[in-house]
Protein backbone atom coordinates (compact mmCIF):
# COMPACT_ATOMS: atom_id res chain seq x y z
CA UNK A 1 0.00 0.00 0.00
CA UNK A 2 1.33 3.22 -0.98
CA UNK A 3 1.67 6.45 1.45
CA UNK A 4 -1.13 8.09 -0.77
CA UNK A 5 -3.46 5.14 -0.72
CA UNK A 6 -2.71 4.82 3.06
CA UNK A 7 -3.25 8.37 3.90
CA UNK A 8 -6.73 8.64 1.93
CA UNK A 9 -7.49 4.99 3.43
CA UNK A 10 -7.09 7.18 6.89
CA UNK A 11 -8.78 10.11 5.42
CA UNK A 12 -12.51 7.70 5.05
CA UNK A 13 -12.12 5.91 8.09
CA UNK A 14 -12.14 9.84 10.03
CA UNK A 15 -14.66 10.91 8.02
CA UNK A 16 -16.84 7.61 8.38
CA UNK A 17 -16.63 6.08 11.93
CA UNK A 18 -19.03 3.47 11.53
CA UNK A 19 -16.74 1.98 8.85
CA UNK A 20 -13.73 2.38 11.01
CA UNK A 21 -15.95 0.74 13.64
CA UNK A 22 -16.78 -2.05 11.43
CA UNK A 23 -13.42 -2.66 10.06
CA UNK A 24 -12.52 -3.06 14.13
CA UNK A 25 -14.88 -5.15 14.63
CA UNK A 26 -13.87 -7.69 11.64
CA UNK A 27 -10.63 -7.29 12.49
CA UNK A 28 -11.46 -8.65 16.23
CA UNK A 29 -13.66 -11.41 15.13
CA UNK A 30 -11.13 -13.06 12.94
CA UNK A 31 -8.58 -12.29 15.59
CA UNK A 32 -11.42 -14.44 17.83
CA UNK A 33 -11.51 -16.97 15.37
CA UNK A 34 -7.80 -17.39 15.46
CA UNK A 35 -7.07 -17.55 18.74
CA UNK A 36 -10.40 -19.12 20.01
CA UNK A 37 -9.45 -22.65 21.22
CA UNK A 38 -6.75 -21.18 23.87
CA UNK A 39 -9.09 -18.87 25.06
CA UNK A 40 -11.97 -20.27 26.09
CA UNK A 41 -13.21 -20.75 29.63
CA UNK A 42 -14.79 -24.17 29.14
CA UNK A 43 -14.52 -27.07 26.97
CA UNK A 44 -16.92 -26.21 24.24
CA UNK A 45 -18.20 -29.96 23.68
CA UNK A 46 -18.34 -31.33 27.36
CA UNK A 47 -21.82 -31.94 29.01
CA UNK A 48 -22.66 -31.21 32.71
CA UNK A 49 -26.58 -32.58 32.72
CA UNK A 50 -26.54 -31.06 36.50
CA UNK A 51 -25.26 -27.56 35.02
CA UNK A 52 -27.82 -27.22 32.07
CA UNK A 53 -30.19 -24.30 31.22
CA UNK A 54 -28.48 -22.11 33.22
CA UNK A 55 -28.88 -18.38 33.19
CA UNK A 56 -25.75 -16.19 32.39
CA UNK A 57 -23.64 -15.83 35.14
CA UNK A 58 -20.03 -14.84 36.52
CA UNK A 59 -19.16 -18.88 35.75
CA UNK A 60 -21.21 -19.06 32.27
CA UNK A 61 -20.66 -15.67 30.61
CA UNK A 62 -23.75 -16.53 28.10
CA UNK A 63 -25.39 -19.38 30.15
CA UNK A 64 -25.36 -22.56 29.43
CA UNK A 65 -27.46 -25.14 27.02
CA UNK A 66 -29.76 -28.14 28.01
CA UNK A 67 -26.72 -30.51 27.67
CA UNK A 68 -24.72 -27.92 30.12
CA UNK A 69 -22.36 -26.78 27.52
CA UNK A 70 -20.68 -23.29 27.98
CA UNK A 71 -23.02 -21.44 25.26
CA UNK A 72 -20.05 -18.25 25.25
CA UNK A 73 -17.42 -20.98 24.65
CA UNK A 74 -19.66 -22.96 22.04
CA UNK A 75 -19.74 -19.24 20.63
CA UNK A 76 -16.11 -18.62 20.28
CA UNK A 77 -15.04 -22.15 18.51
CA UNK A 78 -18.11 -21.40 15.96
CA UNK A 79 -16.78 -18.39 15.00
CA UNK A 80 -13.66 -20.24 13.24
CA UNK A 81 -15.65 -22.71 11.76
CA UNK A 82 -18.36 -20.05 9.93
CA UNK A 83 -15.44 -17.96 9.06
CA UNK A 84 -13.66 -20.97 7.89
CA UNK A 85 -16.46 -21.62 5.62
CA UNK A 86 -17.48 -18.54 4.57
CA UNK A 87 -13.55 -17.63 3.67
CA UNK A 88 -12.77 -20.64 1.72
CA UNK A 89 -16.03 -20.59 -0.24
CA UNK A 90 -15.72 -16.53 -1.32
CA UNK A 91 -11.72 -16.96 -2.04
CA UNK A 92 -13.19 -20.05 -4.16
CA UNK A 93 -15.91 -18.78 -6.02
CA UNK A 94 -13.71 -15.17 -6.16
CA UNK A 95 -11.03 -16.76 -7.63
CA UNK A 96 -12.85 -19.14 -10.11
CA UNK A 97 -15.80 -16.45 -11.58
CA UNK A 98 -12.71 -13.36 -11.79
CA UNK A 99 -10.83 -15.92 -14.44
CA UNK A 100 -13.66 -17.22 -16.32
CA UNK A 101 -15.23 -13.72 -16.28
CA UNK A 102 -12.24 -12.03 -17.60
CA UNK A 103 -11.62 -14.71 -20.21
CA UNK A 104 -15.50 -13.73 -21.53
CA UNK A 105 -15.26 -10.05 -21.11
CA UNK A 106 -12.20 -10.36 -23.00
CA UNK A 107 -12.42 -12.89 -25.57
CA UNK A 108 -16.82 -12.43 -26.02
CA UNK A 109 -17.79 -14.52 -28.75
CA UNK A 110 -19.58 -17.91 -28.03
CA UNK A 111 -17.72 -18.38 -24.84
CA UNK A 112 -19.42 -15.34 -23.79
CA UNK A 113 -22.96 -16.49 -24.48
CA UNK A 114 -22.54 -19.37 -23.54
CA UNK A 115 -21.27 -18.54 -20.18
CA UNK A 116 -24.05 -15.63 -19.80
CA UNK A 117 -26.63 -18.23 -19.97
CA UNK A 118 -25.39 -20.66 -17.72
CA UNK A 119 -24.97 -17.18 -14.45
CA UNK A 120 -28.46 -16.87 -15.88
CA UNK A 121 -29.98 -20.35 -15.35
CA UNK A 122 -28.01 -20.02 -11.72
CA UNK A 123 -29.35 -16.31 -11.35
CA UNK A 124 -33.01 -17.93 -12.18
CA UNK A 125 -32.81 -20.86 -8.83
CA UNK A 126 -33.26 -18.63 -5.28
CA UNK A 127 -29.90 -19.09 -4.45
CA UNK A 128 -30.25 -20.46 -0.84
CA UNK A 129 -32.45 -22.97 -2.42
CA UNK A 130 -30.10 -24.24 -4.56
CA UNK A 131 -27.32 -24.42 -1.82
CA UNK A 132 -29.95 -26.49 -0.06
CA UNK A 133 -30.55 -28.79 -3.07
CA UNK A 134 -26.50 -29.20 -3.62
CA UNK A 135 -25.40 -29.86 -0.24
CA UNK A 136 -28.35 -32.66 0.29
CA UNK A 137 -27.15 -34.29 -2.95
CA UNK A 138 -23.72 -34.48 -2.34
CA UNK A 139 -24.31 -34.94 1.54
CA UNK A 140 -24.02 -32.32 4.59
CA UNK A 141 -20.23 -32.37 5.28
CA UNK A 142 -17.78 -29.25 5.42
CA UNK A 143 -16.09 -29.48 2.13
CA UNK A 144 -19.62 -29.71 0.32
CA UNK A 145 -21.08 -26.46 2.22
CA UNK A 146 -17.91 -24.90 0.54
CA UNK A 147 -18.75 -25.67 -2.74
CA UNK A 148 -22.06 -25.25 -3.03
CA UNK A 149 -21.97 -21.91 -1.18
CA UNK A 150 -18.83 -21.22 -3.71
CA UNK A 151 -21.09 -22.27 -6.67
CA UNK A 152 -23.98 -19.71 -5.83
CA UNK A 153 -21.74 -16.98 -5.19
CA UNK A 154 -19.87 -17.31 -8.54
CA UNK A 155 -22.32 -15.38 -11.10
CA UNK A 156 -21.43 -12.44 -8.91
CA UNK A 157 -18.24 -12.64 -9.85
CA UNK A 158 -18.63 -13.51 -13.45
CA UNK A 159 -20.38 -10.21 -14.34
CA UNK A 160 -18.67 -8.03 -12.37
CA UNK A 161 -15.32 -9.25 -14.01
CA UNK A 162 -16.79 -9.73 -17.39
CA UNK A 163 -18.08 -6.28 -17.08
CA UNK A 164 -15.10 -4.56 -16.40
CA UNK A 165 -13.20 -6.59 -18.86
CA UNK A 166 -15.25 -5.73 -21.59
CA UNK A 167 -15.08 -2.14 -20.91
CA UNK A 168 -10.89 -2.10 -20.75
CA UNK A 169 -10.41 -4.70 -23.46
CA UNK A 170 -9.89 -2.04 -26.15
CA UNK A 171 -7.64 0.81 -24.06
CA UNK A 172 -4.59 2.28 -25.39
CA UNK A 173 -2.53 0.49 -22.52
CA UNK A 174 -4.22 -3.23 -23.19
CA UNK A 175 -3.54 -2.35 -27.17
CA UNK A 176 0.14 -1.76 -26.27
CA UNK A 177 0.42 -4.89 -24.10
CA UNK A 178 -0.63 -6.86 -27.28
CA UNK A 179 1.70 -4.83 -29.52
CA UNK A 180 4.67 -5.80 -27.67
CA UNK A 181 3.77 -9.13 -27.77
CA UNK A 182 2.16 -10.66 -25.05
CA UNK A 183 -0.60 -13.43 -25.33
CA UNK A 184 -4.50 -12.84 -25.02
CA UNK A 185 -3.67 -15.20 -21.75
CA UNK A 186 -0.90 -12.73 -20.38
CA UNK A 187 -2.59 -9.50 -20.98
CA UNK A 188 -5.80 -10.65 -19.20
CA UNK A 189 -3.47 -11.98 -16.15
CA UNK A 190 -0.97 -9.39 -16.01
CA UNK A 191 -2.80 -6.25 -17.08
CA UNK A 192 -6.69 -7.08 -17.02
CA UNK A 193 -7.55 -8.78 -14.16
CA UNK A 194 -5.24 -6.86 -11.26
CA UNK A 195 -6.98 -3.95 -12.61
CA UNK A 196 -10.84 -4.70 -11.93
CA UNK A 197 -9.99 -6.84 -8.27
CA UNK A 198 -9.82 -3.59 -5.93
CA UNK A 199 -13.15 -3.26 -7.55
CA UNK A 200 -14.20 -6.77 -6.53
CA UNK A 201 -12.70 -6.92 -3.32
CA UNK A 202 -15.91 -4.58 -2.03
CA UNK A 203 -18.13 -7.74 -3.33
CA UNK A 204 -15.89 -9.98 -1.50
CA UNK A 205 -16.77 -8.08 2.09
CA UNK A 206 -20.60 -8.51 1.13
CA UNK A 207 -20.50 -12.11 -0.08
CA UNK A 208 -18.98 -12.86 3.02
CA UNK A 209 -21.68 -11.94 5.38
CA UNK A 210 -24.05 -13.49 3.09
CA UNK A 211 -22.00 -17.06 3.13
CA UNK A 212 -21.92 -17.02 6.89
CA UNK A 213 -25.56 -16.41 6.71
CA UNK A 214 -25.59 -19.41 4.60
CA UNK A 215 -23.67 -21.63 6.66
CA UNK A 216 -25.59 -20.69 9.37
CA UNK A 217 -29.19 -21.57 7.29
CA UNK A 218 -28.13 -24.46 6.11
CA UNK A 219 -26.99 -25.69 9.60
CA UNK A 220 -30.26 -24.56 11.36
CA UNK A 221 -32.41 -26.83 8.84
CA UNK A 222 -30.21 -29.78 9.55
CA UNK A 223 -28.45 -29.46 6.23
CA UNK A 224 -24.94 -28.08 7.29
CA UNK A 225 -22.31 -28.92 10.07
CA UNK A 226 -23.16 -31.62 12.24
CA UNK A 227 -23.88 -31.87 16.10
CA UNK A 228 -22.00 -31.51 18.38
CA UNK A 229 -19.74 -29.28 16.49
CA UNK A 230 -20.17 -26.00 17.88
CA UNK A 231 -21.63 -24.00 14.48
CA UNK A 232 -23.92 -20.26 15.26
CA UNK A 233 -26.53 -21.97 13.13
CA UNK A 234 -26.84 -24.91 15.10
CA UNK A 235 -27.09 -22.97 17.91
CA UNK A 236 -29.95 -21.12 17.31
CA UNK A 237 -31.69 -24.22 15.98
CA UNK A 238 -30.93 -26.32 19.31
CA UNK A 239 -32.31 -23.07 21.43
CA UNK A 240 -35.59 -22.55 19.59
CA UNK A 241 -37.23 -24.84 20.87
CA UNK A 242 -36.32 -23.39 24.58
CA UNK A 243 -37.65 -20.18 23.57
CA UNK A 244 -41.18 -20.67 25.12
CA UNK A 245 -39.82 -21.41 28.12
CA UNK A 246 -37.79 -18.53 28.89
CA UNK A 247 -34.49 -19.41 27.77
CA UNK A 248 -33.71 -16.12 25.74
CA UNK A 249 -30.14 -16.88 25.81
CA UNK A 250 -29.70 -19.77 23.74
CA UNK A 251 -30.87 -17.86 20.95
CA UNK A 252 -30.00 -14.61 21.62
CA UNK A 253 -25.98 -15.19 21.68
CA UNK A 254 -25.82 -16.99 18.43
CA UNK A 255 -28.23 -14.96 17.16
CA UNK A 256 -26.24 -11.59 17.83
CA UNK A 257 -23.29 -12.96 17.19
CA UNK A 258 -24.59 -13.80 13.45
CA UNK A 259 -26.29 -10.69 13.15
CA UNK A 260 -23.13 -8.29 14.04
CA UNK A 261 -20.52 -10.45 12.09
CA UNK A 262 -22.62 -9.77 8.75
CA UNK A 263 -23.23 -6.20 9.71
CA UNK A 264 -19.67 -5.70 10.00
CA UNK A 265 -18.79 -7.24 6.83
CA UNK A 266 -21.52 -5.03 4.95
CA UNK A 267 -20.75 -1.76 6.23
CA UNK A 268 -17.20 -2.74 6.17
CA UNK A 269 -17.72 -3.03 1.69
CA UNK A 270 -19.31 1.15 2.20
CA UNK A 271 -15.91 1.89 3.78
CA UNK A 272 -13.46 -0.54 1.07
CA UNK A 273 -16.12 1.49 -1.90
CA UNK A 274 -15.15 4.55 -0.91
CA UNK A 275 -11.71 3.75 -0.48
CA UNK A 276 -10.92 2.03 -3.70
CA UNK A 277 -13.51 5.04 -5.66
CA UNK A 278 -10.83 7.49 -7.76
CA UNK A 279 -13.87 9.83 -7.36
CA UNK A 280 -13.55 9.79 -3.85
CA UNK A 281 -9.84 11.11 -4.25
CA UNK A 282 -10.15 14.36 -5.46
């Protein structure tokens, strides 16, 4: 990062504090995610059947669940795992729908069509819906989450990329690139592509949110991570059914915990637009 990309970095977090307090806050959640398993108070997976459905307290910072689990530690070790999920599958579907995306923008042609039509079938499905229809097909374990969370997050990608693309394919400095020699292959790798990803990396903060979210769905109807694996959507699915009896917290805590991870990430792509806008420069 240069100085003058730093200092105007500094410039929109002063000028918009929610974004600065966002960015915080995503920086301490993966810093919770790292660090989670040596800092927990209790063993997230061990029962106490004497200890359950109890209150928050000095002992059990968010109470505790009907199998006496430590709901704040069960908290902490989910956090990893959602990230974990929702990191792999953006980086995955980033990385995958920026190539092919470029490639079309670039090349247009069949490819292109053909390509369009395919983000539009995908674009047709509700996307959660077709997550749900993947992962029971190829069975509820981690790795398939991934992928089909990657695979509904990928026309995104594709038309933002392909967009772009097209609109650079003809400048002066792409014509030069191919006048000195370089290879359709080299000019959208080396000149193309690491122009248009600032410009993605703002989708990358929103898909984020939205693949924890659909982690966390896919969990809570029994199609994601597995119990007892400590996972936010399992968490609230377990406590629902406590709810009419009082037991706010096993719902709450997950529940918040879900709901300020993905507001962070959101308002944290406001802050990364304005910083990566040239308008927002001058």
């Amino acid at each position: 990062m240069t100085s003058a990309t730093l200092r105007h970095t500094v410039w929109v977090l002063r000028g918009n504090p929610v974004t600065a307090v966002a960015a915080g806050g995503a920086f301490v959640l993966c810093l919770v995610a790292l660090i989670g398993p040596w800092i927990v108070p209790h063993d997230p997976i061990a029962s106490n059947v004497a200890n359950a459905l109890k209150p928050p307290s000095a002992q059990n910072w968010a109470g505790t669940d009907q199998l006496g689990r430590d709901v704040f530690s069960r908290l902490v070790i989910a956090a990893r795992l959602d990230l974990a999920i929702a990191a792999s599958a953006v980086t995955l579907s980033f990385a995958v729908g920026a190539v092919i995306g470029a490639v079309c923008g670039y090349l247009g042609g069949r490819l292109d069509r053909y390509v369009g039509r395919f983000v539009d079938i995908l674009m047709a499905f509700p996307l959660f819906v077709l997550a749900m229809a993947m992962v029971a097909a190829l069975g509820n374990r981690v790795e398939n989450i991934v992928i089909a969370t990657a695979i509904i997050n990928l026309p995104f990608y594709i038309r933002f990329a392909r967009a772009e693309v097209n609109v650079r394919r003809n400048a002066g400095w792409v014509e030069a690139a191919r006048a000195c020699g370089d290879s359709h292959l080299s000019v959208i790798l080396r000149f193309l592509l690491p122009n248009v990803l600032p410009a993605m990396a703002v989708q990358v903060s929103l898909n984020l949110g939205w693949a924890i979210l659909n982690a966390a769905g896919l969990s809570f109807i029994g199609l994601g991570v597995k119990p007892p694996t400590p996972e936010w959507g399992i968490m609230v699915a377990e406590g629902a059914r406590f709810i009419a009896t009082g037991k706010w917290w096993l719902v709450a805590f997950p529940g918040l915990a879900l709901m300020l991870t993905v507001l962070c990430f959101n308002l944290l792509g406001d802050g990364l637009r304005d910083i990566l806008d040239p308008r927002m420069r001058t």
